[in-house]
C-alpha atoms as a PDB file:
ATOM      1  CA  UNK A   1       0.000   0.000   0.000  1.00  0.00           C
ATOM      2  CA  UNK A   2       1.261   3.424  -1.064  1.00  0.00           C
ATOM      3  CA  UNK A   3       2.182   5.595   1.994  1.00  0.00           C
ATOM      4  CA  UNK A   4       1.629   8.939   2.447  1.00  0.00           C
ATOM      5  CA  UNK A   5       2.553  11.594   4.776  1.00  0.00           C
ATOM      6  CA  UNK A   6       0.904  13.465   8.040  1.00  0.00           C
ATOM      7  CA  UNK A   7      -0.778  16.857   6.540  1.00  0.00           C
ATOM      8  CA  UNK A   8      -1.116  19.678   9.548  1.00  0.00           C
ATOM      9  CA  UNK A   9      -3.977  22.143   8.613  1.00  0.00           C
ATOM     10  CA  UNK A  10      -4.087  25.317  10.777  1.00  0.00           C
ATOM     11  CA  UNK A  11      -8.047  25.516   9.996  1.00  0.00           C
ATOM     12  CA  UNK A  12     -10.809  27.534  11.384  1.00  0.00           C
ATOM     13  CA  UNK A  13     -10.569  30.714   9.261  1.00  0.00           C
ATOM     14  CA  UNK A  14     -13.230  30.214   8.540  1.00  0.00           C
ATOM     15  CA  UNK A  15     -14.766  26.561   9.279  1.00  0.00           C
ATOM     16  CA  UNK A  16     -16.395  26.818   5.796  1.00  0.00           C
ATOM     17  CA  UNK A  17     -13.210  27.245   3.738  1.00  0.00           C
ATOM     18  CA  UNK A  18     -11.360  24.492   5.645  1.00  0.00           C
ATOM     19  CA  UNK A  19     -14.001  21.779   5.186  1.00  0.00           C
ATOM     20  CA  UNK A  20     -13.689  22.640   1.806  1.00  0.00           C
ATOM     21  CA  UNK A  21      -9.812  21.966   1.990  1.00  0.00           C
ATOM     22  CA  UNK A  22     -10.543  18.894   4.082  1.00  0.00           C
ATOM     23  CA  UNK A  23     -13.154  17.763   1.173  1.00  0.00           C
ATOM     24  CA  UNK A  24     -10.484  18.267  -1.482  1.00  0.00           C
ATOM     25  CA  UNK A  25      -7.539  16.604   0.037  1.00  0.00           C
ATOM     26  CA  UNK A  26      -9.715  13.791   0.609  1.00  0.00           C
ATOM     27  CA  UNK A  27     -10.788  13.484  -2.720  1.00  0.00           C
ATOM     28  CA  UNK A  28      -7.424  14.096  -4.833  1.00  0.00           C
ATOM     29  CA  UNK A  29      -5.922  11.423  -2.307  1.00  0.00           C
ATOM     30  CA  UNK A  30      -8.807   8.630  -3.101  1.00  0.00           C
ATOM     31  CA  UNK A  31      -8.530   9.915  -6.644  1.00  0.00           C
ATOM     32  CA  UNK A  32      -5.175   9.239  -7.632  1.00  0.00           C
ATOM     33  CA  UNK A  33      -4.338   5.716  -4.236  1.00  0.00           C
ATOM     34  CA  UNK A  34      -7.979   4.500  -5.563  1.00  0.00           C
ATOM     35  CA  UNK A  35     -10.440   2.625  -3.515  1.00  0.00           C
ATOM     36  CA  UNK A  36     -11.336   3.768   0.179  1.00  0.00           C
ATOM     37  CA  UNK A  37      -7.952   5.611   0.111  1.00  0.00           C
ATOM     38  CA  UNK A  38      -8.170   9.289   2.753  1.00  0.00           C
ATOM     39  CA  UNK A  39      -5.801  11.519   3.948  1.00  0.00           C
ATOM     40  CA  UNK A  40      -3.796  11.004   7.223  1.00  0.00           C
ATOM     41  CA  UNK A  41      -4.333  14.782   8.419  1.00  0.00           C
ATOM     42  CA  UNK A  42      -3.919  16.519  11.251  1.00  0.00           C
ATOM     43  CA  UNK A  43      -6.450  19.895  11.930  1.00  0.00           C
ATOM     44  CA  UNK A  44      -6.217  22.726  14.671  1.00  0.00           C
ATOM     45  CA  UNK A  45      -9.434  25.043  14.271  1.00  0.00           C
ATOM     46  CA  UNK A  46      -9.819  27.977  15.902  1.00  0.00           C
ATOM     47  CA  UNK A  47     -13.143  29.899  16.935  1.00  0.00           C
ATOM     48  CA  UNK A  48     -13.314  32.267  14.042  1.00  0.00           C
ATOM     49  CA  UNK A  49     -14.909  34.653  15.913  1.00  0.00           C
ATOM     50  CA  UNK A  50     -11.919  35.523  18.250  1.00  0.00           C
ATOM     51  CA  UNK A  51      -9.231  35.923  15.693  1.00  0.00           C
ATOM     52  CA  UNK A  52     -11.540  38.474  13.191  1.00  0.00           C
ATOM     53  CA  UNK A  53     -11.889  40.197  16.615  1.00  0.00           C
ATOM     54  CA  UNK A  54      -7.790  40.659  16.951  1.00  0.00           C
ATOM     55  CA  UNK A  55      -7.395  40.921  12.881  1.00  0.00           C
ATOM     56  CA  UNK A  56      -9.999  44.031  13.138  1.00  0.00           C
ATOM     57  CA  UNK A  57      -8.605  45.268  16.415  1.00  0.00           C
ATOM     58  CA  UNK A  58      -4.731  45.433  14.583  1.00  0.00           C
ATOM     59  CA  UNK A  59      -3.978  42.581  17.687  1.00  0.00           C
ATOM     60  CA  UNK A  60      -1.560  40.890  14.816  1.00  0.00           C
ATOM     61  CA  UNK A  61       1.148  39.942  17.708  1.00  0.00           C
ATOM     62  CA  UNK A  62      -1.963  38.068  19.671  1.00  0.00           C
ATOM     63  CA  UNK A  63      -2.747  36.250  16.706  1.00  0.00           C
ATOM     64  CA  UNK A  64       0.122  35.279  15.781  1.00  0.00           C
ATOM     65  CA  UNK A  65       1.032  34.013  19.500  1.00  0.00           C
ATOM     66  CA  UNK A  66      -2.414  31.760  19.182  1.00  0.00           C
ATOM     67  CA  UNK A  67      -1.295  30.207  15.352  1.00  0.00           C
ATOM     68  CA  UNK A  68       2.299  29.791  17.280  1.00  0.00           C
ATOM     69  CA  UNK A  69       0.464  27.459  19.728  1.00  0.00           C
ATOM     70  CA  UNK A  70      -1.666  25.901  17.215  1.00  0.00           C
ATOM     71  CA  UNK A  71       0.992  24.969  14.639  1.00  0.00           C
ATOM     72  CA  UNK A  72       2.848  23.429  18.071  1.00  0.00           C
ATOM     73  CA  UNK A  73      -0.046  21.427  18.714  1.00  0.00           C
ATOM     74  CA  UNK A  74       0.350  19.939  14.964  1.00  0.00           C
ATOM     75  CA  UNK A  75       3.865  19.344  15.133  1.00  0.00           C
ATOM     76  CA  UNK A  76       3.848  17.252  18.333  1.00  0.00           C
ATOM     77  CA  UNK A  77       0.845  15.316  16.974  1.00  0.00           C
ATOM     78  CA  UNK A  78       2.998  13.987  13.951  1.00  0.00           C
ATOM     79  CA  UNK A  79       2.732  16.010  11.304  1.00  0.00           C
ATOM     80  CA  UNK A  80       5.141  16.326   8.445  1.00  0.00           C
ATOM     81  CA  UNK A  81       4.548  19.615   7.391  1.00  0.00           C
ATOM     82  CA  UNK A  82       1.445  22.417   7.679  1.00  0.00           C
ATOM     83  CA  UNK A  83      -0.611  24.366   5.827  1.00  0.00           C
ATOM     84  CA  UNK A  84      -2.287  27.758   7.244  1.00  0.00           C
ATOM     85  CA  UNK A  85      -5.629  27.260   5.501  1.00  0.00           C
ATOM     86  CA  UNK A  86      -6.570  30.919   5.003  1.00  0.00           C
ATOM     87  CA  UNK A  87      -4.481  33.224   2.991  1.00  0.00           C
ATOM     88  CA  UNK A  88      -4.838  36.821   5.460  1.00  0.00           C
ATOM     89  CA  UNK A  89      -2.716  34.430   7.971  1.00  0.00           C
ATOM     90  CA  UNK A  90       0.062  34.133   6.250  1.00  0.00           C
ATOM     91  CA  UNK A  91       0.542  37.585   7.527  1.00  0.00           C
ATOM     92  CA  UNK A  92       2.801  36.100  10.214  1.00  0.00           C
ATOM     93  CA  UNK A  93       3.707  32.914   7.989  1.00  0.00           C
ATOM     94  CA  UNK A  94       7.554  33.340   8.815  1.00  0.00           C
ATOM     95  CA  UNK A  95       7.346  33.877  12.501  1.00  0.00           C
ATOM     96  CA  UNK A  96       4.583  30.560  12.667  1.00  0.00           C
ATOM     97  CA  UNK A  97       7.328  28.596  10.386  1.00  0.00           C
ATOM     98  CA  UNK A  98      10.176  29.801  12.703  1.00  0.00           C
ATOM     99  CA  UNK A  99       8.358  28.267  16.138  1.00  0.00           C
ATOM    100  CA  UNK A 100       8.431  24.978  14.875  1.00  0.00           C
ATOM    101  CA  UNK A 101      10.898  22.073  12.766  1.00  0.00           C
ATOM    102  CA  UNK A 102       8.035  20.751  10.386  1.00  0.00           C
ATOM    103  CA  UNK A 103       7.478  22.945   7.112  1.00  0.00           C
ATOM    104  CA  UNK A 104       5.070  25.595   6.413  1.00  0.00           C
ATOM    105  CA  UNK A 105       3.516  24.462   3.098  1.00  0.00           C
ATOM    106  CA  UNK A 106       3.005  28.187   1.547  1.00  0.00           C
ATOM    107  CA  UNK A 107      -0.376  28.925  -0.216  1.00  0.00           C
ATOM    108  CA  UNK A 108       1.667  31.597  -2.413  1.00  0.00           C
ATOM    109  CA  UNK A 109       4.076  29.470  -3.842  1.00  0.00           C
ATOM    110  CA  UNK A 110       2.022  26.831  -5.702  1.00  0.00           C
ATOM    111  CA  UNK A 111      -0.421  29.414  -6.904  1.00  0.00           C
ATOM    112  CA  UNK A 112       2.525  31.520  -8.440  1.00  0.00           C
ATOM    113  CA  UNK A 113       4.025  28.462  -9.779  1.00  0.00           C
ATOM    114  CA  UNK A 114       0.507  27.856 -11.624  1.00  0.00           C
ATOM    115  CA  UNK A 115       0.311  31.247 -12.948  1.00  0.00           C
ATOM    116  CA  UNK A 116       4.127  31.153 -14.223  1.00  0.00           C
ATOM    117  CA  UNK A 117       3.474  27.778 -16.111  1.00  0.00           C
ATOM    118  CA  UNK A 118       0.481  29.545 -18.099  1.00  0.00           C
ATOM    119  CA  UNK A 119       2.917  32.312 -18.905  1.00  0.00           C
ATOM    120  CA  UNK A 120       0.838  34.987 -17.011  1.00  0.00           C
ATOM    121  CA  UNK A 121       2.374  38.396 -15.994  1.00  0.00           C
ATOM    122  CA  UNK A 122      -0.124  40.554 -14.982  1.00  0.00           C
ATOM    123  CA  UNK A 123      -2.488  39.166 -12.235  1.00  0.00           C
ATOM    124  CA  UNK A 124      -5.365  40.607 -10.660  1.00  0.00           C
ATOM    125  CA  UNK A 125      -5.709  39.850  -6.330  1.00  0.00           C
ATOM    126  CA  UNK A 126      -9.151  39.512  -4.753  1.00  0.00           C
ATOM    127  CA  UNK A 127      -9.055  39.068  -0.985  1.00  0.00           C
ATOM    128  CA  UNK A 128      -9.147  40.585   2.235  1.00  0.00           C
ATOM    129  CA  UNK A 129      -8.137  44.301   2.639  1.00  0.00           C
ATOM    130  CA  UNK A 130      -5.304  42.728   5.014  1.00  0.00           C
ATOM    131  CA  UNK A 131      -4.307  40.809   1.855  1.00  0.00           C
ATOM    132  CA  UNK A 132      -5.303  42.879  -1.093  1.00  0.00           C
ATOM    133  CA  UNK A 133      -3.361  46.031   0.477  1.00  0.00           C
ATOM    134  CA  UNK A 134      -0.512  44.916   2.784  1.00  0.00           C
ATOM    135  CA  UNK A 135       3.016  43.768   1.663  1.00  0.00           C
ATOM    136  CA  UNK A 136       3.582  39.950   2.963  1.00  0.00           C
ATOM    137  CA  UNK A 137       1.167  38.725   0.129  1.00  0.00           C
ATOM    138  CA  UNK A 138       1.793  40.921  -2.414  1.00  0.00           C
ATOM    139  CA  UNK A 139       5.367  41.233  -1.914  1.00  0.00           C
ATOM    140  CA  UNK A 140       5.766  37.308  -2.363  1.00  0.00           C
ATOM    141  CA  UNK A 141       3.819  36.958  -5.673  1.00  0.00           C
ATOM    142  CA  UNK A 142       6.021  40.195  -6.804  1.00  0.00           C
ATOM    143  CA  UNK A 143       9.518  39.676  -5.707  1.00  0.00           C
ATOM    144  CA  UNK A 144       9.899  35.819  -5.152  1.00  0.00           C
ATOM    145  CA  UNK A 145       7.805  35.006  -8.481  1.00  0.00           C
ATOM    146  CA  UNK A 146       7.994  38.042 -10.517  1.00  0.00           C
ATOM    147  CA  UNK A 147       4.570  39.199 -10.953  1.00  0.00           C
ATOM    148  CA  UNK A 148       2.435  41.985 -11.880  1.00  0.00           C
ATOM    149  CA  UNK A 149      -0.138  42.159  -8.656  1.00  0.00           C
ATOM    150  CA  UNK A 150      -2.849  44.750  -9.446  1.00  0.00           C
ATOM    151  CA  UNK A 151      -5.451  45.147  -6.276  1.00  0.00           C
ATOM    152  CA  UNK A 152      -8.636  46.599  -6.789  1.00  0.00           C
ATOM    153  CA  UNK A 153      -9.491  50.753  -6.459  1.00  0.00           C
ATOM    154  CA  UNK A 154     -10.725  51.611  -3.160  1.00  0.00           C
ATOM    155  CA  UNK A 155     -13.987  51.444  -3.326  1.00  0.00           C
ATOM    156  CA  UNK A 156     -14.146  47.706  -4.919  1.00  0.00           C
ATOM    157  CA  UNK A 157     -11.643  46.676  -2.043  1.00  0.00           C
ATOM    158  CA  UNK A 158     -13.810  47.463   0.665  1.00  0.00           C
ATOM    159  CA  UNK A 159     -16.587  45.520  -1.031  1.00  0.00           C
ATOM    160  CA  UNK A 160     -14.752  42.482  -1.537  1.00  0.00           C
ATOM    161  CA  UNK A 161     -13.541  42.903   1.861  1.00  0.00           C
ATOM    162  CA  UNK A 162     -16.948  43.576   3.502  1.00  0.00           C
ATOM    163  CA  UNK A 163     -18.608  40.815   1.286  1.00  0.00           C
ATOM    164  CA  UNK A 164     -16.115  38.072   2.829  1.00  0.00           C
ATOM    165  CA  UNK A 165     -16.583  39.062   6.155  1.00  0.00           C
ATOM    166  CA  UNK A 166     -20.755  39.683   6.091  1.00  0.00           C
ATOM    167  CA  UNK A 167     -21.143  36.856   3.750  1.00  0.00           C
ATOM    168  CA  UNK A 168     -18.672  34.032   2.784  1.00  0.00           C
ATOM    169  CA  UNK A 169     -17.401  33.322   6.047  1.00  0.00           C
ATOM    170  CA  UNK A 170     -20.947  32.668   7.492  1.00  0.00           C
ATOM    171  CA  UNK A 171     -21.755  30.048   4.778  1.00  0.00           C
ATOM    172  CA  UNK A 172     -24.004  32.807   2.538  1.00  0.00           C
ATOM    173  CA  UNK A 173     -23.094  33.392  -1.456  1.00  0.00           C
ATOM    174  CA  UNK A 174     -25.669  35.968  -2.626  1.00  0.00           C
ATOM    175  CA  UNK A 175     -26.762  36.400  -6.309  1.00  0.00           C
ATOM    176  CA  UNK A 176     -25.931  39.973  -6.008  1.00  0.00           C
ATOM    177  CA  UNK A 177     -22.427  39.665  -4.200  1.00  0.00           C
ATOM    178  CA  UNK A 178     -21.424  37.177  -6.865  1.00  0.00           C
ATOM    179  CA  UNK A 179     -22.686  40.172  -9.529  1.00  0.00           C
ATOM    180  CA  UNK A 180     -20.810  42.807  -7.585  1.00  0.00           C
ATOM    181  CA  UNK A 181     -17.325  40.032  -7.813  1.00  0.00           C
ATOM    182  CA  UNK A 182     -17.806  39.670 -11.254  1.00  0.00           C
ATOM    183  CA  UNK A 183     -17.917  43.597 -11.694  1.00  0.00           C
ATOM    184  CA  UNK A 184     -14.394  44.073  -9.772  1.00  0.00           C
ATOM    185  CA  UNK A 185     -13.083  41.851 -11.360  1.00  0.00           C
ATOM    186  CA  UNK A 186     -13.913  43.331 -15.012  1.00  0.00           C
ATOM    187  CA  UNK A 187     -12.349  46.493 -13.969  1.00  0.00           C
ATOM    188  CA  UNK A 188      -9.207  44.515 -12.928  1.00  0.00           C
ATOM    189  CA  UNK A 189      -9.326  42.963 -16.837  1.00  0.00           C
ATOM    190  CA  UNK A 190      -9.740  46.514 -17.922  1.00  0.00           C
ATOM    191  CA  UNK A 191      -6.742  47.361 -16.450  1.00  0.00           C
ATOM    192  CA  UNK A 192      -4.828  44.597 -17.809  1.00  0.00           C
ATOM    193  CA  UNK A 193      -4.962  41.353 -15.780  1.00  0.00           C
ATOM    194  CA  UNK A 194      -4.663  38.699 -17.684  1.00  0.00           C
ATOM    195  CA  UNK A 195      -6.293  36.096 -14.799  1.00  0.00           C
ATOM    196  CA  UNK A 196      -7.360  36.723 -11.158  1.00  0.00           C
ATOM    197  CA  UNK A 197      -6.401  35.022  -7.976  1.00  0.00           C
ATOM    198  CA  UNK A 198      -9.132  34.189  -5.352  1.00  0.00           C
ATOM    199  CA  UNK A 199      -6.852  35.593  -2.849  1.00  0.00           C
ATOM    200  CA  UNK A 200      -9.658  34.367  -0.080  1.00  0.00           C
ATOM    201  CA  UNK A 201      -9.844  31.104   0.697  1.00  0.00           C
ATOM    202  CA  UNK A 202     -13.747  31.717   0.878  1.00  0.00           C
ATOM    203  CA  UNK A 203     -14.375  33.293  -2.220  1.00  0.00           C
ATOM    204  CA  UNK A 204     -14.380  30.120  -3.947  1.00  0.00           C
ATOM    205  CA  UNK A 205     -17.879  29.841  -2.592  1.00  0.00           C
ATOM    206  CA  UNK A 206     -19.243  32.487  -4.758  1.00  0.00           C
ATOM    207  CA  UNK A 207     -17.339  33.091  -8.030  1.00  0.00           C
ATOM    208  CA  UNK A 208     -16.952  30.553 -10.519  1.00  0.00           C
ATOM    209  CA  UNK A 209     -14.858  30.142 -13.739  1.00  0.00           C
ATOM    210  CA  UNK A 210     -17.901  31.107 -15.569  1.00  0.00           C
ATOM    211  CA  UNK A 211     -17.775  34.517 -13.492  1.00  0.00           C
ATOM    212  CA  UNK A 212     -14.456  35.553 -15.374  1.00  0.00           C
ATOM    213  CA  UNK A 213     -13.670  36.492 -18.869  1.00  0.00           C
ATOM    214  CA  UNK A 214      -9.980  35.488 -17.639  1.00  0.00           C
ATOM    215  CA  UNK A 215      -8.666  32.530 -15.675  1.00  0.00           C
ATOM    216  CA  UNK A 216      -9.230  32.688 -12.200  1.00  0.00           C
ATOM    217  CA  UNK A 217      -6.661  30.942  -9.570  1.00  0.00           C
ATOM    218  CA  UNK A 218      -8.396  29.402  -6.724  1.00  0.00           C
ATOM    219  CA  UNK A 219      -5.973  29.327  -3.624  1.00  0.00           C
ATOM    220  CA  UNK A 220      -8.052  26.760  -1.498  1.00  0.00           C
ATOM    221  CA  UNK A 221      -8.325  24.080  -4.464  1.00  0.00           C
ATOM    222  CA  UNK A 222      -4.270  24.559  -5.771  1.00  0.00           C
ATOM    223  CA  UNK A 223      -3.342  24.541  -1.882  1.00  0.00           C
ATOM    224  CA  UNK A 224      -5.154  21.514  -1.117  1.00  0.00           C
ATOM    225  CA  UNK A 225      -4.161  19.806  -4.336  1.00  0.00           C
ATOM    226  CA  UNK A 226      -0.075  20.985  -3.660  1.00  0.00           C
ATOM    227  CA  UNK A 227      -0.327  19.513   0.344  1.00  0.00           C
ATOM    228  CA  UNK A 228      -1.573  15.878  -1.715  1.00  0.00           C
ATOM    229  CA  UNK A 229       1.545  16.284  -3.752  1.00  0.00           C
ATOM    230  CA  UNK A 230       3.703  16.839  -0.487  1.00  0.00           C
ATOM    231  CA  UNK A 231       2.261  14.055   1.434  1.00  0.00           C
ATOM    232  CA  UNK A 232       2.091  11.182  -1.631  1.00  0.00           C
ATOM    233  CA  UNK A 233       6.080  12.665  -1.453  1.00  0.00           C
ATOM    234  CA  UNK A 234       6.639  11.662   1.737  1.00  0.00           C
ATOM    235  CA  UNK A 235       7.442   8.451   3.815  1.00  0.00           C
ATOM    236  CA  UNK A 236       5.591   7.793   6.770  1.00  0.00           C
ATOM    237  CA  UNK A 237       6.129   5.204   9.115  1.00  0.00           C
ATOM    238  CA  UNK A 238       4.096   2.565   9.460  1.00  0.00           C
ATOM    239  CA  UNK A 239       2.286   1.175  12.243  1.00  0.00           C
END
């Protein structure tokens, strides 16, 4: 029988984006070992509510404190490596990875690799406003991948923004959020993105390829998809 490595997911942020992670690596793991094949994963998830309270409240030294303790709590329960299943968290990705031995699996890096195999230089960012406007996210796509990251104007970021936060996170994906989406991200086309990444791992839950006249890069399905590849790389011991 094929082994496969321990997966840590740092979940929680929301609940509804990391079932959908633990849905997917399920599925590209039975997909490709066959039968009644599943992922040997590992998941911390935190109560939502209290780290949108310290994102909102600038408390980004409390938060990362609590994902300091939670990717502990993975890495003494025998996982291999860990995934932070939300991109805004990656805000502190470097001081999380530096608390423990096991690897951060980063949800940049196979997106970006995706985007460089279609030859794409110009991408548009959809997210957060901690994502869409601070450095650690754009920064990566831009100086460890070479990219072209346009955000959103103002007014479009705060409605992607408030649209996660009213919406996505609590499991709702309105006809008329998915219309507003699919008008931000036309403007970002406008202005010369040649495909968009769902830069929220929520936002999967509301716009569709169909939703884009350019490709759209879904961070929750390519992270999901790269941990598989990590794990079905790995040796684990056996029982």
């Amino acid at each position: 029988m094929s082994q496969q490595g321990v997966i840590g997911l740092i979940g929680g942020m929301s609940w509804e984006s990391s079932a959908e992670y633990y849905r997917i690596i399920n599925q590209v793991v039975r997909s490709r070992l066959g039968g009644l094949r599943s992922a040997r994963c590992l998941m911390w998830s935190f109560d939502f509510g209290e780290i949108e309270a310290l994102q909102h409240a600038g408390r980004w030294d409390d938060a990362t404190a609590l994902m300091i303790d939670a990717v502990k709590r993975l890495e003494r329960g025998g996982a291999n490596f860990f995934l932070i299943c939300t991109n805004t968290m990656h805000r502190m990705a470097d001081q999380v990875q530096s608390a423990v031995h096991i690897p951060l699996l980063h949800i940049v890096d196979p997106t970006a690799e995706r985007i460089k195999a279609q030859d794409i230089k110009r991408i548009g960012l959809l997210g957060t406003a901690f994502t869409m406007e601070q450095e650690f996210y754009k920064g990566r796509l831009q100086h460890r991948f070479g990219l072209d990251v346009l955000i959103p104007e103002a007014d479009d970021r705060a409605t992607v923004h408030r649209i996660i936060y009213d919406e996505l996170v609590q499991g709702r994906a309105e006809p008329t959020s998915r219309s507003a989406y699919r008008a931000v991200i036309a403007r970002l086309v406008e202005r010369g993105a040649e495909a968009i990444i769902l830069g929220c791992t929520e936002i999967m839950l509301l716009v569709k390829p169909e939703d884009s006249p350019v490709p759209l890069f879904d961070t929750t399905g390519i992270h999901a998809e790269a941990a598989v590849d990590r794990a079905l790389s790995l040796v684990s011991v056996t029982d």
